[in-house]
N, C-alpha and C. Protein backbone atom coordinates (compact mmCIF):
# COMPACT_ATOMS: atom_id res chain seq x y z
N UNK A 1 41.14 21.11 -32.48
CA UNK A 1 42.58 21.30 -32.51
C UNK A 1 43.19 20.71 -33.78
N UNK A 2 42.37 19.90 -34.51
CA UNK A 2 43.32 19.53 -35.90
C UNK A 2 43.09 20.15 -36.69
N UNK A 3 42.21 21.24 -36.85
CA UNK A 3 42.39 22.35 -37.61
C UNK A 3 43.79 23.04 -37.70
N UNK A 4 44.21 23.23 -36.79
CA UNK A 4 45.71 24.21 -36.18
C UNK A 4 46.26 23.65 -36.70
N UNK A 5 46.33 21.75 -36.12
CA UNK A 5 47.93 21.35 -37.02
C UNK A 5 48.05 21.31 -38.33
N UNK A 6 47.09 21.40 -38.65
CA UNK A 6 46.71 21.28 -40.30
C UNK A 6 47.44 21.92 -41.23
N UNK A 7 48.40 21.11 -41.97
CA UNK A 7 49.74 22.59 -42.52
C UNK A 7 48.88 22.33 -43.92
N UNK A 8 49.26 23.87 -44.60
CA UNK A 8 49.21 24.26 -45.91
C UNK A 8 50.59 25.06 -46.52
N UNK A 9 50.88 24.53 -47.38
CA UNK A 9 52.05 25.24 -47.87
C UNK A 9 53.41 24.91 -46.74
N UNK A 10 53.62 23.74 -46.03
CA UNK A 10 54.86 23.78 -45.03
C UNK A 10 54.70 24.54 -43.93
N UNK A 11 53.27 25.03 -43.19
CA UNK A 11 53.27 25.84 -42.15
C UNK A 11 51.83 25.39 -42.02
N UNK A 12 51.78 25.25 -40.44
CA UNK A 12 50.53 24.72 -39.93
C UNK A 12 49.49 26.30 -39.49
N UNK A 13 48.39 25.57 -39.47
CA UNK A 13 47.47 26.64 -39.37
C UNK A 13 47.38 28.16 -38.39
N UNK A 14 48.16 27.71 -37.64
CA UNK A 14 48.49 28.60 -36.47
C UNK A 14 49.53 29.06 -36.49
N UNK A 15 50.54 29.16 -37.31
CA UNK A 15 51.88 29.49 -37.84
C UNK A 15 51.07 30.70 -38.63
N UNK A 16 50.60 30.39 -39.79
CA UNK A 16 49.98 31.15 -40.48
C UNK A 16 49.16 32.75 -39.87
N UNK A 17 48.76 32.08 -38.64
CA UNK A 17 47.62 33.28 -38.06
C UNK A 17 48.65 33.81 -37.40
N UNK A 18 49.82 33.04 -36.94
CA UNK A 18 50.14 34.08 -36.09
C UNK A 18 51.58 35.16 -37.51
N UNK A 19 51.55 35.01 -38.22
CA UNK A 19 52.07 35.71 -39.07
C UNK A 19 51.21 36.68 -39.41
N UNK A 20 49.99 36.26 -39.81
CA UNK A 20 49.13 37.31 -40.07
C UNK A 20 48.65 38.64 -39.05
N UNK A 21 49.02 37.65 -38.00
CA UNK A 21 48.47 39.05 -36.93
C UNK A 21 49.64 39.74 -36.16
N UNK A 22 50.89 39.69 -36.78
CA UNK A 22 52.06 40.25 -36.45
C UNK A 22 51.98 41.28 -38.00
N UNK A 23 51.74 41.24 -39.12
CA UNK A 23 51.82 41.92 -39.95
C UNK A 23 50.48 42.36 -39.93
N UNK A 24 49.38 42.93 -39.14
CA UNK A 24 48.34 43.40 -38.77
C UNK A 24 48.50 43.93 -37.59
N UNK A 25 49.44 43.42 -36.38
CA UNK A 25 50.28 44.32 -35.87
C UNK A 25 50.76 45.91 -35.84
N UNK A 26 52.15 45.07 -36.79
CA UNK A 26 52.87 45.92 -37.50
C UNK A 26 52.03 47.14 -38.34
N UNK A 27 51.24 47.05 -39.13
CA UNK A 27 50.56 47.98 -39.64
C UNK A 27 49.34 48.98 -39.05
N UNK A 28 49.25 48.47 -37.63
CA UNK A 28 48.39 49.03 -36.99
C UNK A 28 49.05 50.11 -36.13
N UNK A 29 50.43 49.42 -36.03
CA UNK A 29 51.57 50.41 -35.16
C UNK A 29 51.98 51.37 -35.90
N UNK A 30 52.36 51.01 -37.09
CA UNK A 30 52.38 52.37 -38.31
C UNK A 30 51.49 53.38 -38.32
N UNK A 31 50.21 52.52 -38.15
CA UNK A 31 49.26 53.65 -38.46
C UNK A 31 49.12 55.07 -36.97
N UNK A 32 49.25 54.56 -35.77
CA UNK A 32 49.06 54.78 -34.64
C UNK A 32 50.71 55.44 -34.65
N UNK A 33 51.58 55.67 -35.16
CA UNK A 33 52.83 56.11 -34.85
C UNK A 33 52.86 57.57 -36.17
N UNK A 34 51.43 56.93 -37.00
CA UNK A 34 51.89 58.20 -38.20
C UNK A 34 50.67 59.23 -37.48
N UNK A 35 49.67 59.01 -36.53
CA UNK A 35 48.88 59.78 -35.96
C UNK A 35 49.44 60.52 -34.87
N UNK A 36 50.58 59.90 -33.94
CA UNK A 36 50.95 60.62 -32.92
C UNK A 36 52.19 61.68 -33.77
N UNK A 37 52.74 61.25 -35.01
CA UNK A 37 53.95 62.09 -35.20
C UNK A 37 53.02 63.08 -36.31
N UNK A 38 51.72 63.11 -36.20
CA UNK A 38 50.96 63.98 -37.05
C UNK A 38 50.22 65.15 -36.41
N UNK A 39 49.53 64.30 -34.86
CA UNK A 39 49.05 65.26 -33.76
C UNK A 39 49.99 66.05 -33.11
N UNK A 40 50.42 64.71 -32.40
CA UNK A 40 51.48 65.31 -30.54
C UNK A 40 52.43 66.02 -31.46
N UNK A 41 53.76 65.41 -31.92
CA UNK A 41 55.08 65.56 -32.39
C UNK A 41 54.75 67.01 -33.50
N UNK A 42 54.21 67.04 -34.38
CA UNK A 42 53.89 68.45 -34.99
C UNK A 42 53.01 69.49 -34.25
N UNK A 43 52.22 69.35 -33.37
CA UNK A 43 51.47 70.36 -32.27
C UNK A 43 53.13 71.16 -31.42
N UNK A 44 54.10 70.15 -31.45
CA UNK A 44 55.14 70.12 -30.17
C UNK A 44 55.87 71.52 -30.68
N UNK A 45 56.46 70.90 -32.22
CA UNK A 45 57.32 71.62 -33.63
C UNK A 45 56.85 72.75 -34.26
N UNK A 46 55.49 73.41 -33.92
CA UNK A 46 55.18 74.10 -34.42
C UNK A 46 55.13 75.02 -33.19
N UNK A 47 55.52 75.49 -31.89
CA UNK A 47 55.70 76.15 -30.72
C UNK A 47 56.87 76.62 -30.94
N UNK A 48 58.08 75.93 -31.90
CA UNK A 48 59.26 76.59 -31.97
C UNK A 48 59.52 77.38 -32.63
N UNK A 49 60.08 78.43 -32.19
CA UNK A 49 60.45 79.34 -33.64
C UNK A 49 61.10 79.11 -34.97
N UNK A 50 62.05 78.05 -34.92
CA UNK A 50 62.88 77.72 -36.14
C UNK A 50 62.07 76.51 -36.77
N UNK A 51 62.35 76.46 -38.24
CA UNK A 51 61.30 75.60 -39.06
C UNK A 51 62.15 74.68 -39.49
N UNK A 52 63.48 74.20 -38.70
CA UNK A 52 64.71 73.21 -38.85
C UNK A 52 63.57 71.32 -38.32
N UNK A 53 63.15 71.49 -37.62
CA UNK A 53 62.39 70.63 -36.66
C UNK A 53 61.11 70.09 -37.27
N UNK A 54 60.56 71.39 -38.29
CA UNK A 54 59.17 70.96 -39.10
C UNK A 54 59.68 69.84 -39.94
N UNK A 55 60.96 70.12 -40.94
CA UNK A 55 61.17 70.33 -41.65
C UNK A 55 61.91 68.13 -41.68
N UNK A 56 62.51 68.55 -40.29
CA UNK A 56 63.13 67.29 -40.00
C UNK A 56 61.78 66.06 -39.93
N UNK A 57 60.56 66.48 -39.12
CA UNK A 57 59.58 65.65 -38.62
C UNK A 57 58.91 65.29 -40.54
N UNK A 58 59.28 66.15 -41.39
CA UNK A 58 58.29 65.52 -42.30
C UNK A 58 59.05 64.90 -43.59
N UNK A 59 60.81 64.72 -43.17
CA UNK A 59 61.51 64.10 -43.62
C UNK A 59 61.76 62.85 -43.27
N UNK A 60 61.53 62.84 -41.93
CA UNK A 60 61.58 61.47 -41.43
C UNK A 60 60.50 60.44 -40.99
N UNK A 61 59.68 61.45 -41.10
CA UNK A 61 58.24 60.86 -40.52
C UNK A 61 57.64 59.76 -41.75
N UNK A 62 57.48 59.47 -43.00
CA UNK A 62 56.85 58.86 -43.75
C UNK A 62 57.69 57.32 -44.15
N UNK A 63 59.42 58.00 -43.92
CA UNK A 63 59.83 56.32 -44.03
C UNK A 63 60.17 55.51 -42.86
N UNK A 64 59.84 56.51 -41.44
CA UNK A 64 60.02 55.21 -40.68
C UNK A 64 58.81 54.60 -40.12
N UNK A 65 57.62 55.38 -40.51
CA UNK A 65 56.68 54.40 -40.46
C UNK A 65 56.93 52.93 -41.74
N UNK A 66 57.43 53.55 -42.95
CA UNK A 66 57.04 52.22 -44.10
C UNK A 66 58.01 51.22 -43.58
N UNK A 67 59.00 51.69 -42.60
CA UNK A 67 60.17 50.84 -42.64
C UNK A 67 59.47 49.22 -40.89
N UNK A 68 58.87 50.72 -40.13
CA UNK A 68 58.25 49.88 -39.45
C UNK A 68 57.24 48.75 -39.92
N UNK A 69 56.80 49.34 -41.38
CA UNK A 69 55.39 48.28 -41.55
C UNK A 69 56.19 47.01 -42.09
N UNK A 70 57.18 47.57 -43.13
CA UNK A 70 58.28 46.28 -43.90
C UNK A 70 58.89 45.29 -42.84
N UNK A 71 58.93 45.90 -41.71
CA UNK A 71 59.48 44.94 -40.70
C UNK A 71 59.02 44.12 -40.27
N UNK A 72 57.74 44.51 -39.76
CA UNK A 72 56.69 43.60 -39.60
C UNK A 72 56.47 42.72 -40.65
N UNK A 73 56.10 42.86 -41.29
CA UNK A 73 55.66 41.85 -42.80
C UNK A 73 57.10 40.81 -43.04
């Protein structure tokens, strides 16, 4: 356990990990949110006749994953 308390830089060891695995998290949820709006959500958009919906999914689709990963981090 004195590993953990062990600060480097003003943050103890376990401060650290748990930052790291919230921004490993975060980027894992990106990744898993740019697969479902790549499979499910475009399989869904492409059943419709109008190409308003394609058009929307690949306008919005790339920055709210980056915005999700920036959040995290």
């Amino acid at each position: 356990m004195e590993l953990v308390n062990r600060a480097f830089y003003g943050n103890t060891v376990l401060e650290w990990a748990i930052a790291f695995g919230i921004i490993i998290g975060a980027f894992l949820a990106g990744k898993i949110l740019y697969w479902i709006s790549g499979t499910v959500i475009r399989k869904l958009t492409k059943r419709t006749k109008t190409k308003l919906d394609d058009i929307l999914i690949d306008m919005v689709e790339e920055p709210a994953i980056f915005a999700l990963t920036i959040a995290g981090v």
